[in-house]
Structure formats: C-alpha cells, structure tokens
Protein backbone atom coordinates (compact mmCIF):
# COMPACT_ATOMS: atom_id res chain seq x y z
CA UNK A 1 -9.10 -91.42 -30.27
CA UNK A 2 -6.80 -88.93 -31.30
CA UNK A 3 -8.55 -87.53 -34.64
CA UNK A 4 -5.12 -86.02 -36.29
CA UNK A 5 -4.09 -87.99 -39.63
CA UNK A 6 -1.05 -89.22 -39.77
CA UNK A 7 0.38 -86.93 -42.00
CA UNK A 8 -1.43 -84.02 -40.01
CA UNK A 9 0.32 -85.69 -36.60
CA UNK A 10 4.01 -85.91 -38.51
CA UNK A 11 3.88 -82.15 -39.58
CA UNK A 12 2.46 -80.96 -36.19
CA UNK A 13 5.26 -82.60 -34.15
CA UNK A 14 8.41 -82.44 -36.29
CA UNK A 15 7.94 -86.21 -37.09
CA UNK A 16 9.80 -87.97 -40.14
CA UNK A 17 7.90 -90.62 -41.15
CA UNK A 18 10.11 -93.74 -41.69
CA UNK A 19 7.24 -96.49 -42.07
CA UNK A 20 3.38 -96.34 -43.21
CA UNK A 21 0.84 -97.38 -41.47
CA UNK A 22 -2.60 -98.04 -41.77
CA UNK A 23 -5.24 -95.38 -42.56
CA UNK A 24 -6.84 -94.92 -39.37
CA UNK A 25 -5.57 -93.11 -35.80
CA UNK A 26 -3.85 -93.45 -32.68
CA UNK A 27 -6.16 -94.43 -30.16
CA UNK A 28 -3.77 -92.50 -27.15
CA UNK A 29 -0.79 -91.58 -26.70
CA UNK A 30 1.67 -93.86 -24.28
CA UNK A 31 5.58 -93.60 -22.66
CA UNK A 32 5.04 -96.73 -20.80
CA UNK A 33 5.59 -100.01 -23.26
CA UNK A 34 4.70 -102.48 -20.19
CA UNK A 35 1.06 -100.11 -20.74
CA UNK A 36 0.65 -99.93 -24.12
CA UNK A 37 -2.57 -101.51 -25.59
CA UNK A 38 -3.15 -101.65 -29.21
CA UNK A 39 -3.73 -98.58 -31.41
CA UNK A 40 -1.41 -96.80 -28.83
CA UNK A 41 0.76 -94.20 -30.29
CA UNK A 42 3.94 -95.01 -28.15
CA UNK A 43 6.27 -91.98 -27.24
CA UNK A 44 10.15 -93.33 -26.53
CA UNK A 45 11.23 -90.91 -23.96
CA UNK A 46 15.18 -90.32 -22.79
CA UNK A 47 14.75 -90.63 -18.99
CA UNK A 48 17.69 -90.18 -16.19
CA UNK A 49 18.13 -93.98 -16.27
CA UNK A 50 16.73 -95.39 -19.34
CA UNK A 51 15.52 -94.31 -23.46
CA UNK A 52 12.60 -95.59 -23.55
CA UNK A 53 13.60 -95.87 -27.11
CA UNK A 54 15.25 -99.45 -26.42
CA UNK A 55 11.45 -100.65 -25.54
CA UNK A 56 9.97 -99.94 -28.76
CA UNK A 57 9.82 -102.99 -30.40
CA UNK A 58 8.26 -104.30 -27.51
CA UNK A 59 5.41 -101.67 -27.95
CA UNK A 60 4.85 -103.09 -31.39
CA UNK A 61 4.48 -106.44 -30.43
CA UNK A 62 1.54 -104.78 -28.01
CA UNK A 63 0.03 -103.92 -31.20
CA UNK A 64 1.00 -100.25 -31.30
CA UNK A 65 -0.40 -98.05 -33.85
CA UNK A 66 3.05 -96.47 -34.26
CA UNK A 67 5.94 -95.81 -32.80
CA UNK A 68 7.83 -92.17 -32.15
CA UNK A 69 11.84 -92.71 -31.26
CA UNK A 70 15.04 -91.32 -32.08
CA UNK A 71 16.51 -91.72 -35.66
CA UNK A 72 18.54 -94.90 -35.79
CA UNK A 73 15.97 -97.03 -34.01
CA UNK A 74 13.52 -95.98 -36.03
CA UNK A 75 15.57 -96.73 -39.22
CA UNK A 76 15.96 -100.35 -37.48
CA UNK A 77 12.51 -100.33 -36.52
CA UNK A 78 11.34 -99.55 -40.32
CA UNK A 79 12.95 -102.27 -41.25
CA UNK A 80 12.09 -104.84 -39.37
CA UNK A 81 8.03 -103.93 -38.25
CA UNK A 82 5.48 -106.42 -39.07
CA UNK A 83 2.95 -105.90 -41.45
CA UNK A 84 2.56 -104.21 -45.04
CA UNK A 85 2.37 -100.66 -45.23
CA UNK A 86 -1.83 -101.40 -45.00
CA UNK A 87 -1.58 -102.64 -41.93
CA UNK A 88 1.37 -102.67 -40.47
CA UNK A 89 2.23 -99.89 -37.66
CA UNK A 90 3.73 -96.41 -38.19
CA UNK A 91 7.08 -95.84 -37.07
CA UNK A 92 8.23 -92.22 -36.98
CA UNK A 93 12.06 -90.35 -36.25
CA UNK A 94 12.23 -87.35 -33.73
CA UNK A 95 15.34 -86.26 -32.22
CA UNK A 96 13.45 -85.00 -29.35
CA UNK A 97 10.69 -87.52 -28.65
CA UNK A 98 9.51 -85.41 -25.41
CA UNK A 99 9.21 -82.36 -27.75
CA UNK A 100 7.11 -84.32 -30.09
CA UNK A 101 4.87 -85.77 -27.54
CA UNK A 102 4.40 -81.86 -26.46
CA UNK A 103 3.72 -80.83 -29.76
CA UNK A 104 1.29 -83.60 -30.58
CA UNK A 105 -0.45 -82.39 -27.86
CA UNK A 106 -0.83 -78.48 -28.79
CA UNK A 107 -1.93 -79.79 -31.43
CA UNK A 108 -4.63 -82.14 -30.27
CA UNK A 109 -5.50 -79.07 -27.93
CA UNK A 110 -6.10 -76.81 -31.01
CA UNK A 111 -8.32 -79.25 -32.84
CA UNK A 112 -10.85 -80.00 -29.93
CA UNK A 113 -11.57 -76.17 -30.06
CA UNK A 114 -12.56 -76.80 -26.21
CA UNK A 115 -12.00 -74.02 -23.41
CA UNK A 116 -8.50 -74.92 -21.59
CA UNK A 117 -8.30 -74.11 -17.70
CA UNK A 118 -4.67 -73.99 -16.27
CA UNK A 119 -4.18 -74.41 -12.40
CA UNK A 120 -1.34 -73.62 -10.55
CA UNK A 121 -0.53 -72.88 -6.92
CA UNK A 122 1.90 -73.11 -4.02
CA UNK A 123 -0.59 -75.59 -2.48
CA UNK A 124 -4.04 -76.31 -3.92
CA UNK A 125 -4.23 -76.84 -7.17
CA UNK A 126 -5.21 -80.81 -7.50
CA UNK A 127 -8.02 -79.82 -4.99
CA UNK A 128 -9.39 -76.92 -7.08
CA UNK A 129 -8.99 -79.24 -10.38
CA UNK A 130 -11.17 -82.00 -8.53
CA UNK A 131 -13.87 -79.52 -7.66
CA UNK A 132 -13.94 -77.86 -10.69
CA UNK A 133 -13.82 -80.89 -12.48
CA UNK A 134 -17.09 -81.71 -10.76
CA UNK A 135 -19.00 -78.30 -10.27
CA UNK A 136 -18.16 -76.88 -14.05
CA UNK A 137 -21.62 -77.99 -16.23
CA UNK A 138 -19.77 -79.15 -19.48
CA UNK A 139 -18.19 -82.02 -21.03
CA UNK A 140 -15.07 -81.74 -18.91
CA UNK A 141 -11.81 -83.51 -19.29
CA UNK A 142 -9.35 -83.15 -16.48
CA UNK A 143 -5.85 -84.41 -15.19
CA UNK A 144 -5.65 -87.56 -13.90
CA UNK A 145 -3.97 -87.28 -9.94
CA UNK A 146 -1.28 -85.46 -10.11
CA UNK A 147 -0.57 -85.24 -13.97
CA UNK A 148 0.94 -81.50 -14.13
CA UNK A 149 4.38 -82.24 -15.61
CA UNK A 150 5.67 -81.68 -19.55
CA UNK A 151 4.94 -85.19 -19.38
CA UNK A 152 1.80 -85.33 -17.46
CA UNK A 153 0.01 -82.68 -19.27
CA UNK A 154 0.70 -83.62 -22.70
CA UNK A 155 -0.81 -87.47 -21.43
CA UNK A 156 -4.04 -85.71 -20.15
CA UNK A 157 -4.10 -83.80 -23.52
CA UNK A 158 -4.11 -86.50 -26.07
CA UNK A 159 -6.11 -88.45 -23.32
CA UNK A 160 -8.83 -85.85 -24.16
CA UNK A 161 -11.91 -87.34 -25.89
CA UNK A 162 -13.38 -85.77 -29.50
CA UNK A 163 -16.58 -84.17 -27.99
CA UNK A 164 -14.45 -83.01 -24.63
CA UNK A 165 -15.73 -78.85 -23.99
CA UNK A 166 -13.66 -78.07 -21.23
CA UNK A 167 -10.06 -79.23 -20.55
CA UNK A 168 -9.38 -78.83 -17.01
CA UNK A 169 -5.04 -79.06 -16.41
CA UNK A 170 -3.25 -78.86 -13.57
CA UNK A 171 0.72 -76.88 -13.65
CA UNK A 172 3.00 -77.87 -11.20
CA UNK A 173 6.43 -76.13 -11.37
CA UNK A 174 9.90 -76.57 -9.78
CA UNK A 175 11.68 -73.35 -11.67
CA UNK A 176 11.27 -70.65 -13.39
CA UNK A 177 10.26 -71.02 -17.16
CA UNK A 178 8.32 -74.47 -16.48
CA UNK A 179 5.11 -73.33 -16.28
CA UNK A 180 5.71 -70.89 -19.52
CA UNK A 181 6.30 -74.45 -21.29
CA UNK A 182 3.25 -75.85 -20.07
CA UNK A 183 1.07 -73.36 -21.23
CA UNK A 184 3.04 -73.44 -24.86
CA UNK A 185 1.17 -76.55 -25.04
CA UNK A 186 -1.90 -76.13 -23.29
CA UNK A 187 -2.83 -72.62 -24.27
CA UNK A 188 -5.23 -71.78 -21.58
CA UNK A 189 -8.37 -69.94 -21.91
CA UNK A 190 -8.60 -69.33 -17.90
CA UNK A 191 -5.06 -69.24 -15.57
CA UNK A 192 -6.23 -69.61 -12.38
CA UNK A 193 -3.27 -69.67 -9.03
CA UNK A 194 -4.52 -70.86 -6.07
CA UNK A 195 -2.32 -69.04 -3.92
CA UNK A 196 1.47 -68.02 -3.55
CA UNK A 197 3.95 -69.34 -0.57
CA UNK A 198 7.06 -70.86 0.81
CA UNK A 199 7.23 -73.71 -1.90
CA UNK A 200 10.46 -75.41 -3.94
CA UNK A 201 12.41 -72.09 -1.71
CA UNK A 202 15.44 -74.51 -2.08
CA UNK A 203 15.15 -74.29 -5.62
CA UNK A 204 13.98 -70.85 -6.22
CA UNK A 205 15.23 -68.40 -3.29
CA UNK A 206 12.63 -66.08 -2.70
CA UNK A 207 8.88 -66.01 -2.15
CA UNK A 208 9.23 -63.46 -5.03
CA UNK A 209 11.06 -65.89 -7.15
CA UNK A 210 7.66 -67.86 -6.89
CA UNK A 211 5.35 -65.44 -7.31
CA UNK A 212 7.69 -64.74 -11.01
CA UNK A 213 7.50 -68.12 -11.75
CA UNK A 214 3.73 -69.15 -10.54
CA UNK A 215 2.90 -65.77 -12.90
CA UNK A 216 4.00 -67.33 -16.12
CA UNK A 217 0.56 -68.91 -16.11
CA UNK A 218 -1.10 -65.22 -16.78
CA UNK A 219 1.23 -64.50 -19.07
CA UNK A 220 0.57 -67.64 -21.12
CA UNK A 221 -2.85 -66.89 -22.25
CA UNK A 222 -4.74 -66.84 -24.92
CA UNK A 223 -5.69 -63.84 -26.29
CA UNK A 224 -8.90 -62.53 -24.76
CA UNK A 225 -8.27 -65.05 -21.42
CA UNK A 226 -9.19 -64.29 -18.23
CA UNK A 227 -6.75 -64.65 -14.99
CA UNK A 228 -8.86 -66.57 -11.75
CA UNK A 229 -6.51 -65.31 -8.59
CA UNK A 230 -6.64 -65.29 -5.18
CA UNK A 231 -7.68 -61.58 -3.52
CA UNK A 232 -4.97 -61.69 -0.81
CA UNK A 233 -1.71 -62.44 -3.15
CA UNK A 234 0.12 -59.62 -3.28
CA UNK A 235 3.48 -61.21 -4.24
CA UNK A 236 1.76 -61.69 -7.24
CA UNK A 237 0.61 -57.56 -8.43
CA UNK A 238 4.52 -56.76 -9.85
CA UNK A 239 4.19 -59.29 -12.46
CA UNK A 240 0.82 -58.49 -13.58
CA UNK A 241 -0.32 -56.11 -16.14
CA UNK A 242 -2.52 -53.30 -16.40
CA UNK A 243 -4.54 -54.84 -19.35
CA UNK A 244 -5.25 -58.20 -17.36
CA UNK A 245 -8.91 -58.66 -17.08
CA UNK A 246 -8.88 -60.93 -13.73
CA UNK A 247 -11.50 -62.47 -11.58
CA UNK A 248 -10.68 -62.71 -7.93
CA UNK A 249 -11.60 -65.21 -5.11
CA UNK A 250 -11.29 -65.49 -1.26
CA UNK A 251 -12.26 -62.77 1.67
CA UNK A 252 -12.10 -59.63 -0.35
CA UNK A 253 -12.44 -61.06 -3.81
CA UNK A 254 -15.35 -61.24 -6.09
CA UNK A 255 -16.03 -64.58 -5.26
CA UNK A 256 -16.04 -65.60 -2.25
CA UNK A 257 -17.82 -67.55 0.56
CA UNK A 258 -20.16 -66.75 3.46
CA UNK A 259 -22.71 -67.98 6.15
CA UNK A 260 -20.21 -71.31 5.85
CA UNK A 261 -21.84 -74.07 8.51
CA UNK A 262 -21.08 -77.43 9.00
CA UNK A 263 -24.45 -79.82 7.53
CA UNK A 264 -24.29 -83.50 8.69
CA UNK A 265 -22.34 -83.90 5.30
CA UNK A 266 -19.97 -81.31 5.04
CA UNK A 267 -20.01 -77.67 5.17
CA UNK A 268 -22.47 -75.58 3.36
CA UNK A 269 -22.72 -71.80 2.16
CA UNK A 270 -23.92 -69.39 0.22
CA UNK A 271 -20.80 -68.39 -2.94
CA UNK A 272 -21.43 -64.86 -3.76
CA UNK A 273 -20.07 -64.21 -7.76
CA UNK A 274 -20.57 -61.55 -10.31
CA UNK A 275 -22.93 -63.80 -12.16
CA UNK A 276 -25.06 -64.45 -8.55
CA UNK A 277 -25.09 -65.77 -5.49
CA UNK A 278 -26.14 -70.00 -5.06
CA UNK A 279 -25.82 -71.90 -1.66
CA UNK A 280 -23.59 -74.82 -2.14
CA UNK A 281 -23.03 -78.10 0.07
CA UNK A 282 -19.99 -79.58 -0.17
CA UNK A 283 -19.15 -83.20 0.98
CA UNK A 284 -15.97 -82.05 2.95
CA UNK A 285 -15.19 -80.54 6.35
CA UNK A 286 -11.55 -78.71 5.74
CA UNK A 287 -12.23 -74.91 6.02
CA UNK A 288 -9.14 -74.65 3.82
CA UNK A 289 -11.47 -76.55 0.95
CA UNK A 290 -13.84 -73.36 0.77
CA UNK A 291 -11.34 -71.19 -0.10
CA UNK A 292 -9.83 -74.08 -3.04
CA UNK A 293 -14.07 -73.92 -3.68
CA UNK A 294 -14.15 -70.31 -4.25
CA UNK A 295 -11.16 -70.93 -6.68
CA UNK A 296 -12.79 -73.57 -8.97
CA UNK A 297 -16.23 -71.25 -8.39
CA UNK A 298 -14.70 -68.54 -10.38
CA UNK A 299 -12.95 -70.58 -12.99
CA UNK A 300 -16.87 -71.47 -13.41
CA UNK A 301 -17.84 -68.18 -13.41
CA UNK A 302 -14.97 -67.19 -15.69
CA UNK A 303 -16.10 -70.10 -18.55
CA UNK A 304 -19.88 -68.58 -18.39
CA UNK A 305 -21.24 -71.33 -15.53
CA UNK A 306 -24.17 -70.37 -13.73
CA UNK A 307 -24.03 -70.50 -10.10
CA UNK A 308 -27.09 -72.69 -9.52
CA UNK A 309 -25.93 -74.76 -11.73
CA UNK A 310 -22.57 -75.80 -9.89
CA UNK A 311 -24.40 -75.64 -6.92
CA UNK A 312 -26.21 -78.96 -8.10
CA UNK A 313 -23.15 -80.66 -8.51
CA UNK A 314 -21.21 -79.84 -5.27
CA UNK A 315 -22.47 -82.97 -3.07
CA UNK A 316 -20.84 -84.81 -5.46
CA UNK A 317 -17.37 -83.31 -5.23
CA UNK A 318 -14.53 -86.13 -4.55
CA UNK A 319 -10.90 -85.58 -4.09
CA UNK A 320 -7.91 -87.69 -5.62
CA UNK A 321 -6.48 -90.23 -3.13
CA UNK A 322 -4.20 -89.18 -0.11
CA UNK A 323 -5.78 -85.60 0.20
CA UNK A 324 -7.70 -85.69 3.04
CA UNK A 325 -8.74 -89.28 2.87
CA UNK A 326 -10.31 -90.27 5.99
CA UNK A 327 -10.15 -94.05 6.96
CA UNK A 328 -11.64 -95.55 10.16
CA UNK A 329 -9.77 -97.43 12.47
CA UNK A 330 -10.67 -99.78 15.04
CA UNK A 331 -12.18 -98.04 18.67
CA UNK A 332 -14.16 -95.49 16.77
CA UNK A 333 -10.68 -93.79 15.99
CA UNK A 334 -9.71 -92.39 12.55
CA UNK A 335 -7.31 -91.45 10.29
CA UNK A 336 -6.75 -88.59 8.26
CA UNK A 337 -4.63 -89.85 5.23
CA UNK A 338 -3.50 -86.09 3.82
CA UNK A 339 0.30 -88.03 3.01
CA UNK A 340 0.44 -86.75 -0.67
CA UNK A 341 2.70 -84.34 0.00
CA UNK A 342 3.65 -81.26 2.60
CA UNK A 343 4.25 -77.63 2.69
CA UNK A 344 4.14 -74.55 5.21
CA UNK A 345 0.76 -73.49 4.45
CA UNK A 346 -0.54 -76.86 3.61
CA UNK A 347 0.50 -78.08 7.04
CA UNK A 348 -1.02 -75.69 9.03
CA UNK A 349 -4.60 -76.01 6.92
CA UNK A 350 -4.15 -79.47 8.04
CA UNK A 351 -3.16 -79.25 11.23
CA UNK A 352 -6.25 -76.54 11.54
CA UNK A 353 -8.54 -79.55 10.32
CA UNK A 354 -7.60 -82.01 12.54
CA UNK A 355 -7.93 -79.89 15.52
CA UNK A 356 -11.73 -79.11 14.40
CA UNK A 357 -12.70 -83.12 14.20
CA UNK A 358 -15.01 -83.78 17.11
CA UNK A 359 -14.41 -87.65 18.05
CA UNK A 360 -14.32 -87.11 21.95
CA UNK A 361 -10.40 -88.67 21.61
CA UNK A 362 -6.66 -86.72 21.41
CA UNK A 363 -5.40 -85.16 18.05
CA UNK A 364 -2.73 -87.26 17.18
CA UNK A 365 -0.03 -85.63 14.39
CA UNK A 366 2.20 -88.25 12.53
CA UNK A 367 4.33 -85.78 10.32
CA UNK A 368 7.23 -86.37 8.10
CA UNK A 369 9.38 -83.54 7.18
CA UNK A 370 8.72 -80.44 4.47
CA UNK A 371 10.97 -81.02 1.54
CA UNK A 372 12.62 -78.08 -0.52
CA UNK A 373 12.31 -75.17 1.79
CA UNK A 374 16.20 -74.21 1.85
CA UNK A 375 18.25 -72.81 4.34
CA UNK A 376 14.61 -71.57 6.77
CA UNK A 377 13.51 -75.27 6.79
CA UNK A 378 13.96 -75.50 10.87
CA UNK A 379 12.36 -72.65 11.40
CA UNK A 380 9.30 -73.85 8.88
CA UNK A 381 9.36 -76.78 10.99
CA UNK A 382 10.00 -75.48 14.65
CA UNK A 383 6.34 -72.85 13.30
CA UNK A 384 4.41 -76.27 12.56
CA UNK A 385 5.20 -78.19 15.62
CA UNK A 386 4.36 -74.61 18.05
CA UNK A 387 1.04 -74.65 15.87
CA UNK A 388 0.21 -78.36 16.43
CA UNK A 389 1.31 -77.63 20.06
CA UNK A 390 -1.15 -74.24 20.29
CA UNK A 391 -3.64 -76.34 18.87
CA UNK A 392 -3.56 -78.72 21.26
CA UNK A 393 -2.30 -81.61 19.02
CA UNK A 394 -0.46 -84.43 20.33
CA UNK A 395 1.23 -86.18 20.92
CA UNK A 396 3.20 -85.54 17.64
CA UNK A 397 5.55 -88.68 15.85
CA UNK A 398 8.13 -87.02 13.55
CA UNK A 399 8.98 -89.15 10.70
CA UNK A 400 12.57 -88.60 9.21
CA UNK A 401 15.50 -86.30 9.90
CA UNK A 402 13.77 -82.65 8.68
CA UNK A 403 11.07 -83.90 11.32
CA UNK A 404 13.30 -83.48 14.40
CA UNK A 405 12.70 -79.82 14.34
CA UNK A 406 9.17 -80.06 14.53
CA UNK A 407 10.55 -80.98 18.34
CA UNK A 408 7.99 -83.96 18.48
CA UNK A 409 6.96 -86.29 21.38
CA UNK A 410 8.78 -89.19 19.60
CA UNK A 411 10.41 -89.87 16.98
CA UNK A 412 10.93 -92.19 13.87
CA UNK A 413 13.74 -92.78 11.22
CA UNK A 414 11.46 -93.95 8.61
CA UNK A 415 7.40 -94.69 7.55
CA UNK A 416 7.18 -98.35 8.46
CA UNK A 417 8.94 -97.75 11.78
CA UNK A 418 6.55 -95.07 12.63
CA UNK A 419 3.56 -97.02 12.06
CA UNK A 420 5.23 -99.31 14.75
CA UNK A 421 5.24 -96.39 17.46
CA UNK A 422 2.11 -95.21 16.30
CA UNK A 423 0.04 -98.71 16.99
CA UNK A 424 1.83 -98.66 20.65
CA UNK A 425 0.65 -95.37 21.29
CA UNK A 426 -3.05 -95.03 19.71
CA UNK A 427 -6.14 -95.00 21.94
CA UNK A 428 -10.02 -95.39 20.91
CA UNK A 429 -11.49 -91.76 19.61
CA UNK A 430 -7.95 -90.54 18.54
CA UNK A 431 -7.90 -88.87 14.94
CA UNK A 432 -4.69 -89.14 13.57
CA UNK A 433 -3.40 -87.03 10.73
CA UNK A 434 -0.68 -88.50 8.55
CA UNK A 435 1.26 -85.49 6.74
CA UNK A 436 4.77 -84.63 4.75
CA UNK A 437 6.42 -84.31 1.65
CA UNK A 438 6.69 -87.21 -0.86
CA UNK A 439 9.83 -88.00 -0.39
CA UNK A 440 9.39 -89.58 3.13
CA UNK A 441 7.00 -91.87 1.87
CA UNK A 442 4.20 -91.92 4.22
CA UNK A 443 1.77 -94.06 2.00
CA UNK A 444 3.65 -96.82 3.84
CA UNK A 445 3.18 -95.94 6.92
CA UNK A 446 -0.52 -95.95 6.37
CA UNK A 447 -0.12 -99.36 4.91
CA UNK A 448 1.72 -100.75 7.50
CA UNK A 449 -1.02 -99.04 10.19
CA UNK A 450 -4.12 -100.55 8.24
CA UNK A 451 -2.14 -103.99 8.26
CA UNK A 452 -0.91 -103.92 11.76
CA UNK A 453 -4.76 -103.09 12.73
CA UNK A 454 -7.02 -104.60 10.83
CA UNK A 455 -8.66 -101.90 9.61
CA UNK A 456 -9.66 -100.48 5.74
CA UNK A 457 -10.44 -97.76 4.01
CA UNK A 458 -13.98 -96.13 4.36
C-alpha cells in the first residue's frame, strides 16, 4: 500500500486531479494495463511504439484505483469512469506521466523514512544487490531482477512496503546524467560502485567518460551519506571530493576478504571490516562473487550491520536468474547459465569460473558477442577468446557476428542454431558456460539445449 492521500500524491507529482475517488490508497503503482489488479494506481507511459495512455480505460475496467495520463484522455476519462465520486476511481492529468511516476516515488521514498542503498557498477551490481539483500539484518526491500531504470526504480519504490527499513536499488546507466536522475528520486543514504570498466564505450567514449558518469551516484547523496567503493578504482579519484567520507572494499580496502577456501557448499572466509572481522560461507563458487561480497559487506557495515550478524545469513545468499545458474545435464555434464548479459571484465570472471569447475570433462565456452564496446570491440573480443584459449577452454561456439573475433572453434549465426552445434558436439563431464550480451539472446539457446536433451534446471 502506498500510504500518500490522494491529495498528498496529486501535489507531490504535479497531478491535476480531474475525477474523485474513493477515500482510501493505491495499493501499487503499475505501467502495464494487461497487469493491473485492482487498487492499482496505473501510470500511462509514452513509449517508442505506443502511449500507454490509449490503455487506460482498460486499466479501469481492472478495477484501478486511479488512473495518471495525459490531459485530454483524462478529460475523456473523467467523463466517462464508472462509479460516484465515493467509489468510483481517481483519474488524474500529467503532461509527463513518467515524471509523475518519478515523483510519486521520491515521494513514497521520503515518507518510509527508511535508509536508501544505491548500486551501480560496470559489472556487478545485481550480484551485490542480491547479497546484500540477504546478508543486511533489517526489513529490506530491494529491486526486483534487473529493475535499475527511471522506470524500474520508481516500480521498486512504490513497490516498497509501510514498515520496509532498508531500500536496497540497483542504477544502471547508459549516459551521462542518468544515474544523477536516479538518485533525484531515490536519494540514497549509501552509493556504493562495484567497480569501473570498458562498459556502454560505444555510447560514452572513454573509460573516463564512465568513471564521470558511474560518479554521479556519490554526488547524489544525502547529506551526511557515506560512498561504499572499490579500493582499486582509480578512474574514479578525479571526480571525488575531499569531504567524501567513503568506505572501501577489495585487496587493499577496508573490507575485504581472506583465508577464502572452497567448503563442500561454496567458498568460505573470514571478511575483515572496521566494525570486526566474522567468517562467512557463501553458497557460491565464483571467486569474482567475494569481491561483489566484500561490496554488499560494507554497504552493511556502512548502515551500522554487525559482522556476525551477516555472517548468519550468507548460506542463504541466492542470485537472480541467468547469473551463474548452474543446470545439470545428462552424462554428469553441466551448464553454467551466466546468459544475462556480457562485458570485458564480466567475461573473463566467467571464463576464470568455468576453468576452476572440477567435473573430470572439457570446458566448453558457448559465447555470444559483447555489445556496446565501440570502435575496440575486436580487440575486446580477440582478449576473451586468447583468455578462454590460455585457460584451456574449448572448444569455443561463437554465437553472432561480434563473436567471430573471439576466433572460435565453430561458429553460429544465431541462439537456437547454436544449441544445434552444441548437442552434436557435447560429451559426458563437459561444463559448458553460456555467456554474451542481451541482445544475442542466449536464454534461447539454453531453452532449445534443455529441450533438445531432456534435461532441467537444478
């Protein structure tokens, strides 16, 4: 339930109200009318091919608790809603609908009074979110997958429950300014970056043209926040101030991890922090994971969390789907389903994984290309393929035309054709890890695998 009156909602967002409503509150907020479940408060967004607008009425025939559109639908919707003004559903005007939505939910944000974490990162960030989402002791509401958009955010806001203490949010960015409009709404208490690297170069230029625009997170906080970053980021020391009081994490930082072995479920070790040390055991075997640990460690540390007391809840840590998901296959083989999305440093963390599994069978690499890396993207990829190569991966299916330079043992046009070569060539004890950017699609291929073999998800 969103507790904001109406009234309160309509000043907060730059809402005319056109059409009362009933007395009570929006349940959540929605910009999907094939979603919306009564009580919803549904946004009409202006998308690239479709205003949402047009689907408004529909969302009041869901049973909508009101309606937020652009001017001259809602002057047709006024007229025409259902209901008195007792009962009936609220329809408000906003020339900017996507403004609104962000504004209701700064202003949501302000009236939990909870602690607001913002996470941002060339690579990382949903992994840190899902472990601090588990290890931080407190009522903790967090983004949902990958919700880290203008859109996404403001969702998770409003999604935010009444007695919610922590909000945990996750910033993605594809320019600069973005992330300065993310934390207009969300305000954060703690700006953690998980790192800084070759990410959206296409876009941006530079690796210092990141490190600017990743470092709009620090300079969005509250007053009296704390910055979480990573001890090794030195793109990021122009564009930080002298006055910054910062926590840092990874070899060299203040948190950080060591006597790391691998337990029968995981990897465990000891997190040293200013507020103690605690051994923690964590239910995952990427070394890249402890340093994303350390991360969400010190956002703990940061919001007053006791070490021991995340240490309790590490075994339980899980990740969001297609990071790292591991999925057995027939003949003892399995799959590493890491397809969410691809980068230069993510790559090689998961190339580095796959080369550590111990199944007695070949390290098999089925990798689509890295998206957005501008004019050095063959050289990115030539550097992945001679790391798979010195790691003794193979063989190695490319998947789409920015995978030819990864100079792979065979090659595919598409995800459902790869899945084709990668049946003929599969033997028992292989692990196989399925990697690229989003825009090849490689969910598919591990559809079309799991179909073509029988096999499910562990």
């Amino acid at each position: 339930m969103i507790e904001l009156a109406p009234e309160r909602l309509a000043a907060e967002a730059r809402l005319e109200v056109l059409r009362r409503g009933g007395d009570g509150r929006p349940a959540r907020a929605s910009i999907d009318s094939r979603g919306v479940r009564a009580g919803d408060l549904f946004f009409g967004l202006r998308g690239d091919h479709a205003d949402g607008g047009e689907f408004a009425a529909q969302a009041l025939d869901s049973g909508a608790w009101g309606v937020v559109v652009d001017p001259s639908r809602a002057r047709a919707l006024a007229e025409g809603v259902r209901g008195d003004g007792e009962s009936g559903a609220w329809v408000f005007a906003s020339d900017d609908p996507l403004r609104s939505l962000q504004l209701a939910a700064r202003a949501w944000r302000r009236a939990l009074g909870a602690k607001v974490v913002g996470i941002t990162g060339s690579t990382g960030k949903t992994s840190v979110k899902d472990i601090a989402r588990t290890l931080l002791p407190f009522r903790v509401h967090a983004s949902p997958e990958n919700f880290n958009t203008e859109v996404g955010l403001s969702l998770t806001v409003l999604s935010a429950p009444e007695e919610c203490e922590v909000l945990v949010l996750e910033m993605a960015m594809r320019g600069l300014g973005q992330i300065a409009e993310l934390c207009e709404i969300a305000e954060p208490d703690v700006a953690a970056i998980t790192n800084v690297g070759p990410v959206h170069l296409e876009l941006l230029g530079t690796l210092e043209a990141i490190a600017q625009a990743k470092a709009e997170i620090v300079a969005g906080l509250r007053p009296g926040g704390l910055a979480v970053l990573p001890a090794d980021a030195e793109a990021l020391r122009p564009h930080l101030s002298e006055e910054l009081e910062a926590l840092t994490f990874g070899p060299g930082g203040e948190v950080f991890a060591r006597e790391a072995a691998r337990v029968k479920q995981g990897i465990a070790a000891t997190f040293v922090t200013p507020a103690g040390e605690a051994c923690f055991e964590f239910p995952f075997t990427e070394a890249h994971n402890l340093v994303n640990a350390a991360c969400a460690v010190a956002i703990g540390v940061a919001l007053g969390a006791a070490p021991a007391e995340m240490a309790r809840r590490a075994p339980e840590v899980a990740f969001s789907r297609l990071r790292g998901e591991l999925v057995e296959l027939p003949g003892g083989s399995v799959l590493v389903n890491d397809c969410y999305n691809a980068n230069p440093i993510s790559m090689h963390a998961a190339l580095d994984h796959l080369a550590s599994l111990d199944l007695g069978g070949r390290r098999v690499a089925v990798l689509g290309g890295m998206a957005e890396l501008g004019p050095g993207a063959p050289g990115y990829h030539r550097q992945a393929g001679a790391h798979a190569r010195a790691l003794g991966v193979g063989p190695l299916i490319g998947v789409g035309e920015l995978a030819r330079d990864y100079a792979p043992d065979q090659w595919a046009p598409d995800a459902e054709s790869a899945a084709e070569l990668a049946e003929s060539v599969l033997e028992p004890g292989d692990a196989v890890l399925v990697k690229g950017s989003r825009s090849v699609g490689l969910e598919r291929f591990t559809t079309e695998l799991l179909a073509r073999l029988g096999a499910g998800a562990s």
